[in-house]
PDB file of N, CA and C in Angstrom:
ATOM      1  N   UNK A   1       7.666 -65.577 -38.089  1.00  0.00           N
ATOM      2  CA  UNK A   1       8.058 -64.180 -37.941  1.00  0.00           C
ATOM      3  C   UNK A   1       8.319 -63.825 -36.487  1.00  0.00           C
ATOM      4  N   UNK A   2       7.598 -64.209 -35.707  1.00  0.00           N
ATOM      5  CA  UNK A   2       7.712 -63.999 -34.185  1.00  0.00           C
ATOM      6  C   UNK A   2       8.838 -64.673 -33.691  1.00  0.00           C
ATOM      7  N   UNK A   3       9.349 -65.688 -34.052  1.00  0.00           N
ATOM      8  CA  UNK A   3      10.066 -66.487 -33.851  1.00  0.00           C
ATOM      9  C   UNK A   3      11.386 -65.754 -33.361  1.00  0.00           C
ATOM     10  N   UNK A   4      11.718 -65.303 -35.093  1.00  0.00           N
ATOM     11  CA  UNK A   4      12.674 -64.602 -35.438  1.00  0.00           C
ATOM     12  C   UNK A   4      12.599 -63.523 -34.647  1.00  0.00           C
ATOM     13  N   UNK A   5      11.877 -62.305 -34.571  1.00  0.00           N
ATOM     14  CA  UNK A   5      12.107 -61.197 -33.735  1.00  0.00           C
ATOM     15  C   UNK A   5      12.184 -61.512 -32.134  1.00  0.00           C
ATOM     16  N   UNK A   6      11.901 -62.978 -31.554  1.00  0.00           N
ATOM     17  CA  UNK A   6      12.291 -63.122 -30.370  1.00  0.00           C
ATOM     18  C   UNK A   6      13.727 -63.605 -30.149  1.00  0.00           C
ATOM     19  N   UNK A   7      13.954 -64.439 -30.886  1.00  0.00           N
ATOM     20  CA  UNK A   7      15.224 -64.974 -31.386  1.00  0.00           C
ATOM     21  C   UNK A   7      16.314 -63.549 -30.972  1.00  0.00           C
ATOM     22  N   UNK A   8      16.061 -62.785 -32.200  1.00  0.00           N
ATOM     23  CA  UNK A   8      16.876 -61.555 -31.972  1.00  0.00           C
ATOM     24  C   UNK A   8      17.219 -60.806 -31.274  1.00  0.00           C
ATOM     25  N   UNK A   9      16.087 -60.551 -30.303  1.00  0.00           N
ATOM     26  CA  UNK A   9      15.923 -59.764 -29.186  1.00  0.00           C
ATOM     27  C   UNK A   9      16.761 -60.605 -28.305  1.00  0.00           C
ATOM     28  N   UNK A  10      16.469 -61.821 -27.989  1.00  0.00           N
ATOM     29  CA  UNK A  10      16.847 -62.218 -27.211  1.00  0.00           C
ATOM     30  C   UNK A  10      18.892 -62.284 -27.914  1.00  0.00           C
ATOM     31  N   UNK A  11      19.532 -62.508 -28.629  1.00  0.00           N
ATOM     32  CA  UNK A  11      20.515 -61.923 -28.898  1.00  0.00           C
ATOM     33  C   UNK A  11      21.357 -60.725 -28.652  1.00  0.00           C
ATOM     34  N   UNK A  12      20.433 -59.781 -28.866  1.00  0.00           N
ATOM     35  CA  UNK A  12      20.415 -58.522 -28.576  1.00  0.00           C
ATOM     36  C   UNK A  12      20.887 -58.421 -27.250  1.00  0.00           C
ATOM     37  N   UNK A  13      20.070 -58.872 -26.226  1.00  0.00           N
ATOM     38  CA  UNK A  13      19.482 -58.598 -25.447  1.00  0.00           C
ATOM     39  C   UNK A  13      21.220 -59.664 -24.312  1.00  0.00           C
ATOM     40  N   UNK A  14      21.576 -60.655 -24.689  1.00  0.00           N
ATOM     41  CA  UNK A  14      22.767 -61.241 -24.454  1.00  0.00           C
ATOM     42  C   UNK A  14      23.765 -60.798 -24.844  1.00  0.00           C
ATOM     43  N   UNK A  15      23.524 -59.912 -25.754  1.00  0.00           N
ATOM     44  CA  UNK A  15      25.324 -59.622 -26.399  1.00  0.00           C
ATOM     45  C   UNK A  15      25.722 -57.908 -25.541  1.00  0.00           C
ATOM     46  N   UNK A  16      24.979 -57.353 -24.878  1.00  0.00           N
ATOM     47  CA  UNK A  16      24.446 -56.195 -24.405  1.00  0.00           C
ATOM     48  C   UNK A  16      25.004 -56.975 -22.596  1.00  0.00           C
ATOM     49  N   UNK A  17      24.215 -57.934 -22.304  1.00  0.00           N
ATOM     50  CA  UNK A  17      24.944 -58.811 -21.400  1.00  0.00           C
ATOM     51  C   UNK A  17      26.019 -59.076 -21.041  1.00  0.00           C
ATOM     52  N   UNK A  18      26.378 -59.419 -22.189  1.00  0.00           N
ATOM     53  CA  UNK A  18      28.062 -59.914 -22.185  1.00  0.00           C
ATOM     54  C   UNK A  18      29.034 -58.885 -22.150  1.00  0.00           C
ATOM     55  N   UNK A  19      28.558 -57.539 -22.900  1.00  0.00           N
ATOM     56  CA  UNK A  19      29.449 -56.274 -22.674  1.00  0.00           C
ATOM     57  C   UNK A  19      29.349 -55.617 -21.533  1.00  0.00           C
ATOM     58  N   UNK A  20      28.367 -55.789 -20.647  1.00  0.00           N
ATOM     59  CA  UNK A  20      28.308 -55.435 -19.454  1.00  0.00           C
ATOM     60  C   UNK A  20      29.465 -56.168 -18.812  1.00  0.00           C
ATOM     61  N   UNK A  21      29.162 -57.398 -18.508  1.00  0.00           N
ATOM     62  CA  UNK A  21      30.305 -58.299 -17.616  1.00  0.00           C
ATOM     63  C   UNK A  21      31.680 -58.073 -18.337  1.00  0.00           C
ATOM     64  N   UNK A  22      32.490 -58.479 -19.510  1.00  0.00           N
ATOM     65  CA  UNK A  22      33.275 -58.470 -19.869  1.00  0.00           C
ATOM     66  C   UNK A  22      33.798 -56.871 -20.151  1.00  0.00           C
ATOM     67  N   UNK A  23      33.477 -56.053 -20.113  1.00  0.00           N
ATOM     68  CA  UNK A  23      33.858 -54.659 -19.696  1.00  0.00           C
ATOM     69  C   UNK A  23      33.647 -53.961 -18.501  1.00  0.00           C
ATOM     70  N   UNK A  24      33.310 -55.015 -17.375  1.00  0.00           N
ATOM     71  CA  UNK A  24      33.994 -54.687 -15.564  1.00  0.00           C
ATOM     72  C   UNK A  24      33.210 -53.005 -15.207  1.00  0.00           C
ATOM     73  N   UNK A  25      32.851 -52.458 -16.366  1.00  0.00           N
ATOM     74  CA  UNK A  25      32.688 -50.847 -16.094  1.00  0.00           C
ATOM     75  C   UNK A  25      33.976 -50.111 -16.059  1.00  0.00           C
ATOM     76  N   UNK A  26      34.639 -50.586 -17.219  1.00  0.00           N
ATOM     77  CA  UNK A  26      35.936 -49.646 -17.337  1.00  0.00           C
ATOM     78  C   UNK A  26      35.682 -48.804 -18.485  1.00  0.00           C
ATOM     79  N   UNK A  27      34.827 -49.203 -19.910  1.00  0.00           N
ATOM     80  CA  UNK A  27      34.580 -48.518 -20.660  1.00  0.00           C
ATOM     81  C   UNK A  27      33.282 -47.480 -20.653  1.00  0.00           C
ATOM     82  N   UNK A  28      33.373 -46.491 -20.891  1.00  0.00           N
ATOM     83  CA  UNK A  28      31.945 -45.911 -20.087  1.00  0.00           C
ATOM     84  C   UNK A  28      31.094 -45.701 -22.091  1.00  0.00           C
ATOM     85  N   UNK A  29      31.854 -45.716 -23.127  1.00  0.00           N
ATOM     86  CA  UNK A  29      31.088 -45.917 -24.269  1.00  0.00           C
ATOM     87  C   UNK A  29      30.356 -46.922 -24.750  1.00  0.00           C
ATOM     88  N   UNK A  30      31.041 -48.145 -24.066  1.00  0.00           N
ATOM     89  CA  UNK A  30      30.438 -49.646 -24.181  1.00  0.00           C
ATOM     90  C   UNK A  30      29.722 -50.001 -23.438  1.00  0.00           C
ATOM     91  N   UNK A  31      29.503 -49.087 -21.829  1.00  0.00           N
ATOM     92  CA  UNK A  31      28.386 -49.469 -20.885  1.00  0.00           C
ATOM     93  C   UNK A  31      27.274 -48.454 -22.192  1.00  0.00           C
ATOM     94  N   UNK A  32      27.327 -47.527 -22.396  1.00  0.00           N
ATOM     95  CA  UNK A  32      26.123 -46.786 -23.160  1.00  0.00           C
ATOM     96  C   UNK A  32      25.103 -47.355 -23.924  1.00  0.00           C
ATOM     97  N   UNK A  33      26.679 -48.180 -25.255  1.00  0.00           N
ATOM     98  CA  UNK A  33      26.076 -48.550 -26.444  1.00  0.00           C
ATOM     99  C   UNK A  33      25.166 -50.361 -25.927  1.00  0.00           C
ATOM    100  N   UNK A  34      25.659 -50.601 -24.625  1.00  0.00           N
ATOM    101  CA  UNK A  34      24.844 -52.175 -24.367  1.00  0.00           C
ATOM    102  C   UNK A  34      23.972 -51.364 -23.797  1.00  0.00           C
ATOM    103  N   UNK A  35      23.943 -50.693 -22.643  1.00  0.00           N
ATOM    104  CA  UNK A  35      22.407 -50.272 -22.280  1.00  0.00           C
ATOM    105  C   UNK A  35      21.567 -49.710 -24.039  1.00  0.00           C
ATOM    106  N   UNK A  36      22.234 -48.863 -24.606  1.00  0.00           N
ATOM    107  CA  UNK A  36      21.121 -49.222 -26.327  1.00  0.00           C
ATOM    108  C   UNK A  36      20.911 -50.451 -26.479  1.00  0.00           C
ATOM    109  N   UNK A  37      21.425 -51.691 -26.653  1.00  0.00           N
ATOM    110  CA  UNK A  37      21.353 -52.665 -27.142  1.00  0.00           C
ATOM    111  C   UNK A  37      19.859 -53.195 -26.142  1.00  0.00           C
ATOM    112  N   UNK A  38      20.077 -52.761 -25.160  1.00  0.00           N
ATOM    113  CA  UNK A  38      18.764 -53.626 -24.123  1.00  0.00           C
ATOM    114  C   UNK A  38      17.641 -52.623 -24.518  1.00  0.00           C
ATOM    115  N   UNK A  39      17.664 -51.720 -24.661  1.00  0.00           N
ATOM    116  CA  UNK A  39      16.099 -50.535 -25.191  1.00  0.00           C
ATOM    117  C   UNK A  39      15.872 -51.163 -26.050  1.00  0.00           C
ATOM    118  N   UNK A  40      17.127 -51.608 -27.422  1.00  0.00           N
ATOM    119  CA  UNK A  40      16.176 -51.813 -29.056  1.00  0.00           C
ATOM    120  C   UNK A  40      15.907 -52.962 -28.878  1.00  0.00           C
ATOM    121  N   UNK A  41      16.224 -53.939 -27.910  1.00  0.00           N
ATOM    122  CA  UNK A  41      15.435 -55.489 -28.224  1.00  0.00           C
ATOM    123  C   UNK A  41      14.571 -55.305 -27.171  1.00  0.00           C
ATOM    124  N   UNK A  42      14.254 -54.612 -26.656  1.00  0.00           N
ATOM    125  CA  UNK A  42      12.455 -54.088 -25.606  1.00  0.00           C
ATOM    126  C   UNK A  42      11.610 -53.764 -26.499  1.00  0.00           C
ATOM    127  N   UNK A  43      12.109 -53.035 -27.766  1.00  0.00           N
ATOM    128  CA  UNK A  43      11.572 -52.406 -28.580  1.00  0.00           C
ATOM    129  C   UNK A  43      10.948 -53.187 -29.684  1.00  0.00           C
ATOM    130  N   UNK A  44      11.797 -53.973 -30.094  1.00  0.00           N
ATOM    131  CA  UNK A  44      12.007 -55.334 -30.934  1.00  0.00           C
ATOM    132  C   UNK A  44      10.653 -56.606 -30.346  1.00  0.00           C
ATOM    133  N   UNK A  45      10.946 -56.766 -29.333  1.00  0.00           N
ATOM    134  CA  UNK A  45       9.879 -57.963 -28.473  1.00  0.00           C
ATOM    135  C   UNK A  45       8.676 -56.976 -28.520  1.00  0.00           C
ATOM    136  N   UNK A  46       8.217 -55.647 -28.420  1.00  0.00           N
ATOM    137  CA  UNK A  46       7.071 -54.824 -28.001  1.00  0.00           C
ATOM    138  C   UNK A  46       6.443 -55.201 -29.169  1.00  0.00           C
ATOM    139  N   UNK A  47       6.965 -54.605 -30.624  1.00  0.00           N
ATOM    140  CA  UNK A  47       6.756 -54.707 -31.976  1.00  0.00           C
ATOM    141  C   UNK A  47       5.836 -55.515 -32.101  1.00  0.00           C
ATOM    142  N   UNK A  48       7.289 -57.029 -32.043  1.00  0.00           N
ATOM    143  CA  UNK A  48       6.463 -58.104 -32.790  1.00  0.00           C
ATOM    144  C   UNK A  48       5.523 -58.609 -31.738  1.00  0.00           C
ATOM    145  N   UNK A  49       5.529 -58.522 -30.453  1.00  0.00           N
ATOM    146  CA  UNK A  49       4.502 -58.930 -29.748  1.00  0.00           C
ATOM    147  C   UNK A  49       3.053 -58.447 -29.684  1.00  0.00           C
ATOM    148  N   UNK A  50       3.471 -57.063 -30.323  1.00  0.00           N
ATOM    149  CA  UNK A  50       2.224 -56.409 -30.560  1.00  0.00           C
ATOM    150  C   UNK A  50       1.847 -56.853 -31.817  1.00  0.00           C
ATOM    151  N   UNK A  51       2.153 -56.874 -32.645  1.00  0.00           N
ATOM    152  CA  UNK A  51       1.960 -57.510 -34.583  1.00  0.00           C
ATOM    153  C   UNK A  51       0.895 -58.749 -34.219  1.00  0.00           C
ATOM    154  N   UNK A  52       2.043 -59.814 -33.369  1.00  0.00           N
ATOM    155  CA  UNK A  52       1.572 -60.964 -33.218  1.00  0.00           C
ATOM    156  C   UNK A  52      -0.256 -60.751 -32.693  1.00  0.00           C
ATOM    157  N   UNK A  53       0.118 -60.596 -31.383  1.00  0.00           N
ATOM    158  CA  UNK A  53      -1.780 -60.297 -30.579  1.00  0.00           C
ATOM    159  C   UNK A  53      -2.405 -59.462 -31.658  1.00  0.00           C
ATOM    160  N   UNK A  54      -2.242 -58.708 -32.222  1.00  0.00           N
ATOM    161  CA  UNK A  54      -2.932 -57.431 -32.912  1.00  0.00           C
ATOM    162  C   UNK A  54      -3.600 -56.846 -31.988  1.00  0.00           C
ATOM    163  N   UNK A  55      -3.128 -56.462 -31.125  1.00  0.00           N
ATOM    164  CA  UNK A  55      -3.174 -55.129 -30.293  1.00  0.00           C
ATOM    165  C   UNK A  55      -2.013 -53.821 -30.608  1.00  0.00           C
ATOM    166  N   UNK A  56      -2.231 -53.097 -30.705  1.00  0.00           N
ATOM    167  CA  UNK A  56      -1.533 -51.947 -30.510  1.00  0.00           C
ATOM    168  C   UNK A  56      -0.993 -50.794 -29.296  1.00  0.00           C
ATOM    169  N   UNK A  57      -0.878 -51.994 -28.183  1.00  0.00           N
ATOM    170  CA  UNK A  57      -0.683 -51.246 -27.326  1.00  0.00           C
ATOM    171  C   UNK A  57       0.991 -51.464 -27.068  1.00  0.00           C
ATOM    172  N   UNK A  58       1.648 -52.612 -27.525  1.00  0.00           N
ATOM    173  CA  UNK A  58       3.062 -52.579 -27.650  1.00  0.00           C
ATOM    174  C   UNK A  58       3.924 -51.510 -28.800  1.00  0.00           C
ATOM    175  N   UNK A  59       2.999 -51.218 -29.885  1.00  0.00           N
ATOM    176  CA  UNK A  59       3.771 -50.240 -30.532  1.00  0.00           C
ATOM    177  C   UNK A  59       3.789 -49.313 -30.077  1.00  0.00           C
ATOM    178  N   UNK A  60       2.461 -48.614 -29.423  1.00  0.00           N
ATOM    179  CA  UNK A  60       2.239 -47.144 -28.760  1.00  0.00           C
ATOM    180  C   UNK A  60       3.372 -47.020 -27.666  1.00  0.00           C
ATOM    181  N   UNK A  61       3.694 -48.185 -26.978  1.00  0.00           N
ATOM    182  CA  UNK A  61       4.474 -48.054 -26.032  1.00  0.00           C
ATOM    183  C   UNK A  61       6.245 -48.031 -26.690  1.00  0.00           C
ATOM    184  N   UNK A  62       6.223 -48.995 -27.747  1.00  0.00           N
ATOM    185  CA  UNK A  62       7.658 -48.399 -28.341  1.00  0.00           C
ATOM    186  C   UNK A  62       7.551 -47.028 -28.831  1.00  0.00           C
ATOM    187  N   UNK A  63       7.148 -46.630 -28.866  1.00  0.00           N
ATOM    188  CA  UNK A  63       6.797 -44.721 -29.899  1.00  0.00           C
ATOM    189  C   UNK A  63       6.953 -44.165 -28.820  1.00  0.00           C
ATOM    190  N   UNK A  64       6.846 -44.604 -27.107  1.00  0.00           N
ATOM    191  CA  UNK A  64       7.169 -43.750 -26.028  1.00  0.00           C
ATOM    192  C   UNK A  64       8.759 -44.278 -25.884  1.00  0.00           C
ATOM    193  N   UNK A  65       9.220 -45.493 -25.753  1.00  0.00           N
ATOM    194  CA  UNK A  65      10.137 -45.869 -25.137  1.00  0.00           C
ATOM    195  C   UNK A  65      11.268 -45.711 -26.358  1.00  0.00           C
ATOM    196  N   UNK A  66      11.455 -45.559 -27.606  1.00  0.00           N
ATOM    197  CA  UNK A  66      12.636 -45.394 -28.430  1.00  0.00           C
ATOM    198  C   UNK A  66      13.033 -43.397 -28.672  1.00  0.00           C
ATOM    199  N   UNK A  67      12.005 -42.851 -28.279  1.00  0.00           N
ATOM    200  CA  UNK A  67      12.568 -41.427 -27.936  1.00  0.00           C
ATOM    201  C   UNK A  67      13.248 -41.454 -26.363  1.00  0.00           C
ATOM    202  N   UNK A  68      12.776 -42.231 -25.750  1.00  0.00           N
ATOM    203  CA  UNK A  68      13.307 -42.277 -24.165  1.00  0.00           C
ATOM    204  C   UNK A  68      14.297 -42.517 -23.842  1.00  0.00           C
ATOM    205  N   UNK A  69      14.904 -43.653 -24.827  1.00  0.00           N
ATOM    206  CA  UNK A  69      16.327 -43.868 -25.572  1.00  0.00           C
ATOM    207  C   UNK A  69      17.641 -43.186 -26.401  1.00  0.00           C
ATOM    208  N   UNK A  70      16.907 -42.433 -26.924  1.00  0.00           N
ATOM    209  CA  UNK A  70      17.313 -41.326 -27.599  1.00  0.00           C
ATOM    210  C   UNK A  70      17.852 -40.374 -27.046  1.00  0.00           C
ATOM    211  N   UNK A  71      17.283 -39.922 -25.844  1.00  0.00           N
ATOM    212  CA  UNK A  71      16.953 -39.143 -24.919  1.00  0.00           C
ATOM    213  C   UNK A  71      18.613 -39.271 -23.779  1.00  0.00           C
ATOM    214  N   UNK A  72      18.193 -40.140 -23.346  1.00  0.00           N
ATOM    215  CA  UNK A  72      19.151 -41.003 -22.737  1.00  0.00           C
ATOM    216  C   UNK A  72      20.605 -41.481 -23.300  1.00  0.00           C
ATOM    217  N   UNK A  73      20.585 -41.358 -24.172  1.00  0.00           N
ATOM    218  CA  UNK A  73      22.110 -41.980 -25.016  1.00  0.00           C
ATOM    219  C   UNK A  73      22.458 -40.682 -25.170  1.00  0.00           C
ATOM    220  N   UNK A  74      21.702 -38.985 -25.030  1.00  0.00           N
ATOM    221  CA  UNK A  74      21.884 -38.060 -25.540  1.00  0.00           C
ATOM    222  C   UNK A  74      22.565 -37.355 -24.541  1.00  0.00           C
ATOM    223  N   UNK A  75      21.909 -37.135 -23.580  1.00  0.00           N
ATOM    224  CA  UNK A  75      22.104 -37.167 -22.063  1.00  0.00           C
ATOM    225  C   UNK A  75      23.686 -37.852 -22.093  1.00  0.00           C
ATOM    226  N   UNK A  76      24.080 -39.429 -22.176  1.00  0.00           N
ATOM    227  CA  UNK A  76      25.023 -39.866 -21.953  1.00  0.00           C
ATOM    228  C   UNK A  76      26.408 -39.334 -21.749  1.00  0.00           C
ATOM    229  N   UNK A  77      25.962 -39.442 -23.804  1.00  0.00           N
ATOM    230  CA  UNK A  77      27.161 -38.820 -24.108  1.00  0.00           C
ATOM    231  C   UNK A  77      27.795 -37.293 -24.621  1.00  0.00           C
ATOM    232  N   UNK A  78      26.771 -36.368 -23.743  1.00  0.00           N
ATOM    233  CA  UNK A  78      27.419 -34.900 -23.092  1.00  0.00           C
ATOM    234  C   UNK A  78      28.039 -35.134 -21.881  1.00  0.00           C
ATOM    235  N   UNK A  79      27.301 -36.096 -21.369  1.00  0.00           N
ATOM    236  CA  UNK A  79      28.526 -36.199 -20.165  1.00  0.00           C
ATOM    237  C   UNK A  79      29.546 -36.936 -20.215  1.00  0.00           C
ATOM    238  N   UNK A  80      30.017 -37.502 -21.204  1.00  0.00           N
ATOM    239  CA  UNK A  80      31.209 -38.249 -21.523  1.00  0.00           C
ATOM    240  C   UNK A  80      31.823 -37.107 -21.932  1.00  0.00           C
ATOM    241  N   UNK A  81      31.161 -36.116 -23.177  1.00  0.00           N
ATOM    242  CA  UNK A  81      32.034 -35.422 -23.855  1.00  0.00           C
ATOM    243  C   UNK A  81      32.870 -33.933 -22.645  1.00  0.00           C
ATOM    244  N   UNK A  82      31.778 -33.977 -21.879  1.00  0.00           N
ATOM    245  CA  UNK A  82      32.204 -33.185 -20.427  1.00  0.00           C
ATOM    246  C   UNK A  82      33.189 -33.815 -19.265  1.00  0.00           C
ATOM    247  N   UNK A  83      32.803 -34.781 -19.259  1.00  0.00           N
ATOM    248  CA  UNK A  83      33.953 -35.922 -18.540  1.00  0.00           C
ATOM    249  C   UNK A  83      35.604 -35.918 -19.437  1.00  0.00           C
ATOM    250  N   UNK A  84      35.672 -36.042 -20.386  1.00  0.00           N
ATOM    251  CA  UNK A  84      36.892 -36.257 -21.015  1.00  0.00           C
ATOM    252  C   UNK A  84      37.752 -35.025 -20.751  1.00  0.00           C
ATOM    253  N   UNK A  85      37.697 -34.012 -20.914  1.00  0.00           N
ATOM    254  CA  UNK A  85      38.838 -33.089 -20.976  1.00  0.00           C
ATOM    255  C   UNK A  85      38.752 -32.942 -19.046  1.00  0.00           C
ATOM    256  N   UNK A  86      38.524 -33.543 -18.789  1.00  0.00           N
ATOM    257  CA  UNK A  86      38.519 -33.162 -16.679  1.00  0.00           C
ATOM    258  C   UNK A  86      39.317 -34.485 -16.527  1.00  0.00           C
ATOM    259  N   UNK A  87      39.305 -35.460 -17.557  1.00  0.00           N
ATOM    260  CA  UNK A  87      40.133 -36.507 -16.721  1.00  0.00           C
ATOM    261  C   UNK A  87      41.196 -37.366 -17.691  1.00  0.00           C
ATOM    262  N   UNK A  88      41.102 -36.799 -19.227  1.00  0.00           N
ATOM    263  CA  UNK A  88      41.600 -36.830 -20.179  1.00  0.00           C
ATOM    264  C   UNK A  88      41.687 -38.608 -20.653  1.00  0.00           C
ATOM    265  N   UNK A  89      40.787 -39.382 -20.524  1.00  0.00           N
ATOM    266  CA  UNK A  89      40.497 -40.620 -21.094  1.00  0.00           C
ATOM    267  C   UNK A  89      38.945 -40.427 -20.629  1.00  0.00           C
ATOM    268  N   UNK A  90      38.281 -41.615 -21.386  1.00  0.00           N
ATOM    269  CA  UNK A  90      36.815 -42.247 -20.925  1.00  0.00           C
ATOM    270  C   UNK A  90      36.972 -43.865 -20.381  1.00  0.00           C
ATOM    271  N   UNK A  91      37.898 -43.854 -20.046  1.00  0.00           N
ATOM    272  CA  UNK A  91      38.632 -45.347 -19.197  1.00  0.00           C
ATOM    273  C   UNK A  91      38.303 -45.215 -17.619  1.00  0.00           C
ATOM    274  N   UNK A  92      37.224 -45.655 -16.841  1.00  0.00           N
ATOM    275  CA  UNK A  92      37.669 -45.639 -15.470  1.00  0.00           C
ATOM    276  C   UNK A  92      38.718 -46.184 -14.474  1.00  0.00           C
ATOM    277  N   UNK A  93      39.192 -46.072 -13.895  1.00  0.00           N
ATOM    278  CA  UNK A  93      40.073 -46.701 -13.090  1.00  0.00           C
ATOM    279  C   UNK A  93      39.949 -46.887 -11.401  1.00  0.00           C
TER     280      UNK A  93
END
């Protein structure tokens, strides 16, 4: 089981990678949705790392850090939706 949720994360956690580099910072929706991609596999490794030890101090800490996320992607994209009509794309140049 651990295996797998590291496995993933760590997927996650590369494909979030790869949209960083291969989108230069021209797309400002795809920088957003990879910075999500790096919160939910923090979130993902906290979980099962916490499951695994049986401590509960990795879930308590996802229950802080996936509203923080939330938070943040929310934040984002008002300022995208405020950015667009001032420059009429979400493309930087």
């Amino acid at each position: 089981m651990i295996a797998f949720s590291i496995n993933l994360a760590f997927i996650l956690v590369t494909v979030a990678i790869l949209a960083f580099i291969f989108n230069r910072g021209k797309d400002l929706i795809t920088l957003v949705i990879a910075l999500e991609l790096i919160l939910l596999s923090i979130g993902i490794l906290l979980v099962s790392l916490s499951f695994h030890l049986d401590d509960l101090v990795g879930s308590t800490l996802t229950l802080y850090l996936l509203p923080l996320a939330g938070a943040e992607s929310a934040i984002a994209l008002a300022l995208l939706v405020s950015y667009y009509p001032i420059r009429g794309t979400l493309v930087l140049k």
